[in-house]
Protein backbone atom coordinates (compact mmCIF):
# COMPACT_ATOMS: atom_id res chain seq x y z
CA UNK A 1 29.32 33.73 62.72
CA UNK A 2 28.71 32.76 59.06
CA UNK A 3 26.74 30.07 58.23
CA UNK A 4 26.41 27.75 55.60
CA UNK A 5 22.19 27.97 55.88
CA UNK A 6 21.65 25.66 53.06
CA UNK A 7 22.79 22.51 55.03
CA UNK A 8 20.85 23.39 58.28
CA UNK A 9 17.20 21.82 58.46
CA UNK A 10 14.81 24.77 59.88
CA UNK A 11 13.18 22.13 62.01
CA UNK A 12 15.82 21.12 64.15
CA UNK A 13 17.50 23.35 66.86
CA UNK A 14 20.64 25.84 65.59
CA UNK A 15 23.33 23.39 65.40
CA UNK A 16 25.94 25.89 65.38
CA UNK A 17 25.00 27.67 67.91
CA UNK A 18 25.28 24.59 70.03
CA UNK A 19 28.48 23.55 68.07
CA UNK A 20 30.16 27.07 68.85
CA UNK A 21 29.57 26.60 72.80
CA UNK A 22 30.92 23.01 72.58
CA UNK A 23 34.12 24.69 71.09
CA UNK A 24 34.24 27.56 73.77
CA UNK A 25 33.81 24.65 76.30
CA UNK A 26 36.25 22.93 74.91
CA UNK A 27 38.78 25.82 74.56
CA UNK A 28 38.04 27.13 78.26
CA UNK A 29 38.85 23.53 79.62
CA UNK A 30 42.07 24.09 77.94
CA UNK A 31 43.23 20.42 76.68
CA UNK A 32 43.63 19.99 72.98
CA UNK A 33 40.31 18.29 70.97
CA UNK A 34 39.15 17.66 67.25
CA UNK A 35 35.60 17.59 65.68
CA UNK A 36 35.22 13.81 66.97
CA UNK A 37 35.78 14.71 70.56
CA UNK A 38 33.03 17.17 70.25
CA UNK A 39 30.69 14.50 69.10
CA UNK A 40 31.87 12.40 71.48
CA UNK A 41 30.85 14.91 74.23
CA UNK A 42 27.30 15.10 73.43
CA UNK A 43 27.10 17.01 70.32
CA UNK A 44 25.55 15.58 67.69
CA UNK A 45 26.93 15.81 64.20
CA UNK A 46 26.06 18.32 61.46
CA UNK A 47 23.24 17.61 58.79
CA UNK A 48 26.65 17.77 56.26
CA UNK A 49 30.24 16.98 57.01
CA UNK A 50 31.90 19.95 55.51
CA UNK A 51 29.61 22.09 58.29
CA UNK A 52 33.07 21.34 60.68
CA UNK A 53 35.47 23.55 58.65
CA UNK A 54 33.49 26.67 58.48
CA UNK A 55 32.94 26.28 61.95
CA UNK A 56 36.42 25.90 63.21
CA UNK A 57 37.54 28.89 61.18
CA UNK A 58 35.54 30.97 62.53
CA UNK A 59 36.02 30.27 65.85
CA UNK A 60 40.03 30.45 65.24
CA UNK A 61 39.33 33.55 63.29
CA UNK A 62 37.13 34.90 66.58
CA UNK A 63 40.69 33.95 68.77
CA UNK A 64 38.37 31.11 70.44
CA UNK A 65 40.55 28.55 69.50
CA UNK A 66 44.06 28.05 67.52
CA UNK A 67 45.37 24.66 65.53
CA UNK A 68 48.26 23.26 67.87
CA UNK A 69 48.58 20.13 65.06
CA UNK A 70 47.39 17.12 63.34
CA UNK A 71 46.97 13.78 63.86
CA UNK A 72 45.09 10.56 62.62
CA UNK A 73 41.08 10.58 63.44
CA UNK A 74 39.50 8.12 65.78
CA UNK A 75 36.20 8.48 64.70
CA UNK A 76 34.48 5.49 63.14
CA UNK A 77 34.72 5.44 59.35
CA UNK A 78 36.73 8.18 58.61
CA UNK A 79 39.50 5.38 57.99
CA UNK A 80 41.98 7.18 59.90
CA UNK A 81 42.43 10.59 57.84
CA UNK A 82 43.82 13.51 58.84
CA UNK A 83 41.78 15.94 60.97
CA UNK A 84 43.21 19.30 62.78
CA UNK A 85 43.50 18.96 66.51
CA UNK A 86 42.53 22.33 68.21
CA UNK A 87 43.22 24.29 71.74
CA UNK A 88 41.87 27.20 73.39
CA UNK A 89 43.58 30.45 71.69
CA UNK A 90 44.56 31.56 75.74
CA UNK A 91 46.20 27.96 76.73
């Protein structure tokens, strides 16, 4: 998986690698999710917000995961802007 390296702090564990097995969680338990329900789940955010989209596409690009819509986010300051809502690529 690419990475974008210059946002990741060498002194904290690989966030993405933690982030990708939240997604294949995720798509495995086979009930649509965003980037917030991630969080929400235990993982903890990325050192920069724009980490999320390179993430996502490579997991859809890997068949993990496909988009299934949109809707309006939940998570606390985002004043309720868009964000894709994901599903495992098999469900």
């Amino acid at each position: 998986m690419t990475r974008a390296a210059v946002f990741e702090d060498p002194n904290t564990p690989d966030w993405t690698g933690q982030a990708l097995a939240a997604i294949e969680a995720a798509a495995l338990a086979g009930k649509p999710f965003d980037a917030y329900a991630l969080t929400k789940g235990g993982l903890e955010a990325p050192a920069h917000p724009s980490m999320w989209g390179q993430l996502f596409k490579e997991a859809s690009r890997a068949k993990i995961i496909r988009k299934v819509g949109y809707h309006e986010s939940s998570r606390p300051g985002r004043s309720r802007g868009v964000c894709a809502v994901w599903q495992g690529a098999s469900a």
